[in-house]
Protein backbone atom coordinates (compact mmCIF):
# COMPACT_ATOMS: atom_id res chain seq x y z
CA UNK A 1 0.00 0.00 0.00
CA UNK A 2 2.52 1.87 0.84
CA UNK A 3 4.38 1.50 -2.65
CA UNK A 4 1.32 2.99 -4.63
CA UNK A 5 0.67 5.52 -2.08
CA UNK A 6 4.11 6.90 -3.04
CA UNK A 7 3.70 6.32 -6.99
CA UNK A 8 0.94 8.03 -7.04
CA UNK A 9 2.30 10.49 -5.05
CA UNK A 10 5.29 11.32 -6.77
CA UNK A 11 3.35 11.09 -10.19
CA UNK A 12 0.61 13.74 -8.94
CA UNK A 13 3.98 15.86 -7.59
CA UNK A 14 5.54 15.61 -10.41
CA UNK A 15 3.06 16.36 -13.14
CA UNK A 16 1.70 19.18 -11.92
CA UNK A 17 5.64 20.45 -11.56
CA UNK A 18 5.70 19.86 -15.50
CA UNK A 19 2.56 22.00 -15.77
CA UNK A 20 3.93 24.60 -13.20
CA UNK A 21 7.32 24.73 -15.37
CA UNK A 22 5.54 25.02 -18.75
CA UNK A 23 3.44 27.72 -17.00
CA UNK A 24 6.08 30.03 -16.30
CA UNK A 25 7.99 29.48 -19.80
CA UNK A 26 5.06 30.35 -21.39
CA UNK A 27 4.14 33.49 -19.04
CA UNK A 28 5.09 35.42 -16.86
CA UNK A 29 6.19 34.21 -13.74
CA UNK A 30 3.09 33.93 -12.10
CA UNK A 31 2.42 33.92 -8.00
CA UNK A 32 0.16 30.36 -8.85
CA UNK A 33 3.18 29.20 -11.36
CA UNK A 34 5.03 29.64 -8.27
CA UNK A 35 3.07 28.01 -5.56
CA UNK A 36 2.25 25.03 -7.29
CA UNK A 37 5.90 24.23 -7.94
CA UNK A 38 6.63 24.90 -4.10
CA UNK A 39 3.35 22.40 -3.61
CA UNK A 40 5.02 19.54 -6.11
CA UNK A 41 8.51 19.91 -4.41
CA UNK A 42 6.71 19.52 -1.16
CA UNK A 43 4.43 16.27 -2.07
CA UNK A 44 7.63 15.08 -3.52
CA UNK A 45 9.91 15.76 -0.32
CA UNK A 46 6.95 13.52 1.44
CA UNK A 47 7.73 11.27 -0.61
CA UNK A 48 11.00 11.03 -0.08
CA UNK A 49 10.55 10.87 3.58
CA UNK A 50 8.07 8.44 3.62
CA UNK A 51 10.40 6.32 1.84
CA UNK A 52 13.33 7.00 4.62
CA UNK A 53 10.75 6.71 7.21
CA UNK A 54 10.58 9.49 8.42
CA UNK A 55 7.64 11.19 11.05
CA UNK A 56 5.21 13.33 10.02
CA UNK A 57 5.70 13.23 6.34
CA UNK A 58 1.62 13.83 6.30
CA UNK A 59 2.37 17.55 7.31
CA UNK A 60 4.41 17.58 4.35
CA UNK A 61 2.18 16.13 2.04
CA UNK A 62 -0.44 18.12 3.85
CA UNK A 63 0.85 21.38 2.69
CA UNK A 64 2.58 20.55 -0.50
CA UNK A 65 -1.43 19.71 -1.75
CA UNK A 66 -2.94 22.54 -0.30
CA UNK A 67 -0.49 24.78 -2.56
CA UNK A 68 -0.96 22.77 -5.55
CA UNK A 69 -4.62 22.63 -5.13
CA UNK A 70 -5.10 26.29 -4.49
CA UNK A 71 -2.80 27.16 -7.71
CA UNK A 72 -4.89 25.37 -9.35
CA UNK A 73 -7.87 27.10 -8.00
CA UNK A 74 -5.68 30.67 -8.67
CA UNK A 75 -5.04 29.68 -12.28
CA UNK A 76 -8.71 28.94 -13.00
CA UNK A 77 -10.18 31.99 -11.05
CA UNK A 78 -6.97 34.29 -12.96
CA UNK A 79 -8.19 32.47 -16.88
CA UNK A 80 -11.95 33.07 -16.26
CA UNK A 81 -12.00 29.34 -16.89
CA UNK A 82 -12.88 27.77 -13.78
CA UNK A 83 -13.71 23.72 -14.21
CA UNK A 84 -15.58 23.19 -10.94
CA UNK A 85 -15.30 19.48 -11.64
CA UNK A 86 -11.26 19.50 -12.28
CA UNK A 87 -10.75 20.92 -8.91
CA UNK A 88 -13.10 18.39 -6.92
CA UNK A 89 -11.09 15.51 -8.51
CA UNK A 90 -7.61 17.55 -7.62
CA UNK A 91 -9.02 17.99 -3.91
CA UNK A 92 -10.55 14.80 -3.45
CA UNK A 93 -7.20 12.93 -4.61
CA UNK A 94 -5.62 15.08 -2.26
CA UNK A 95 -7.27 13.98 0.68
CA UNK A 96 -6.86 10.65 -0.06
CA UNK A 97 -3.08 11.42 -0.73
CA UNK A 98 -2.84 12.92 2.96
CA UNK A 99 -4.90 10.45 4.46
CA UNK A 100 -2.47 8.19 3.40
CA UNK A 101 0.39 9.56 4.67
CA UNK A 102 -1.41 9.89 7.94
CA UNK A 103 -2.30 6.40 8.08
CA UNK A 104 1.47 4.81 6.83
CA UNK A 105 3.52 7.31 9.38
């Protein structure tokens, strides 16, 4: 369990890094831009602790999706195309992302 928890992790981390990155090189640096990369090197740090067991990687993971999930929420507000669906699924996986952490520490 513990394995996927930390693919999917790292996967969810690390994609929305690529879209962060691609953000900015096609932008301005943006304050979302930004955050969500802080947010995917946080999830991914979690990760990493997990792995090296290591306490309280939930507060980690915690706050790395909370900045990826309100980026998200920033980008869609700042494009006038907010997908209220698209952010349900982001903040829904993220809670089952934290509780996971939570429950493997």
């Amino acid at each position: 369990m513990q394995v996927i928890l930390c693919i999917v992790s790292a996967l969810f981390g690390g994609l929305s890094l690529i879209v962060a990155v691609s953000q900015i090189k096609s932008e301005k640096k943006s304050l979302s831009a930004l955050i969500m990369i802080t947010g995917s090197l946080l999830l991914i740090a979690a990760v990493v602790c997990n792995i090296a067991g290591q306490p309280f990687d939930f507060i980690i993971a915690f706050l790395g999706c909370t900045a990826i999930c309100a980026a998200a929420i920033m980008n869609g507000i700042k494009s006038k195309q907010f997908h209220i669906q698209h952010h349900i699924i982001r903040i829904a996986l993220s809670v089952i992302l934290v509780i996971g952490f939570a429950v493997l520490c």
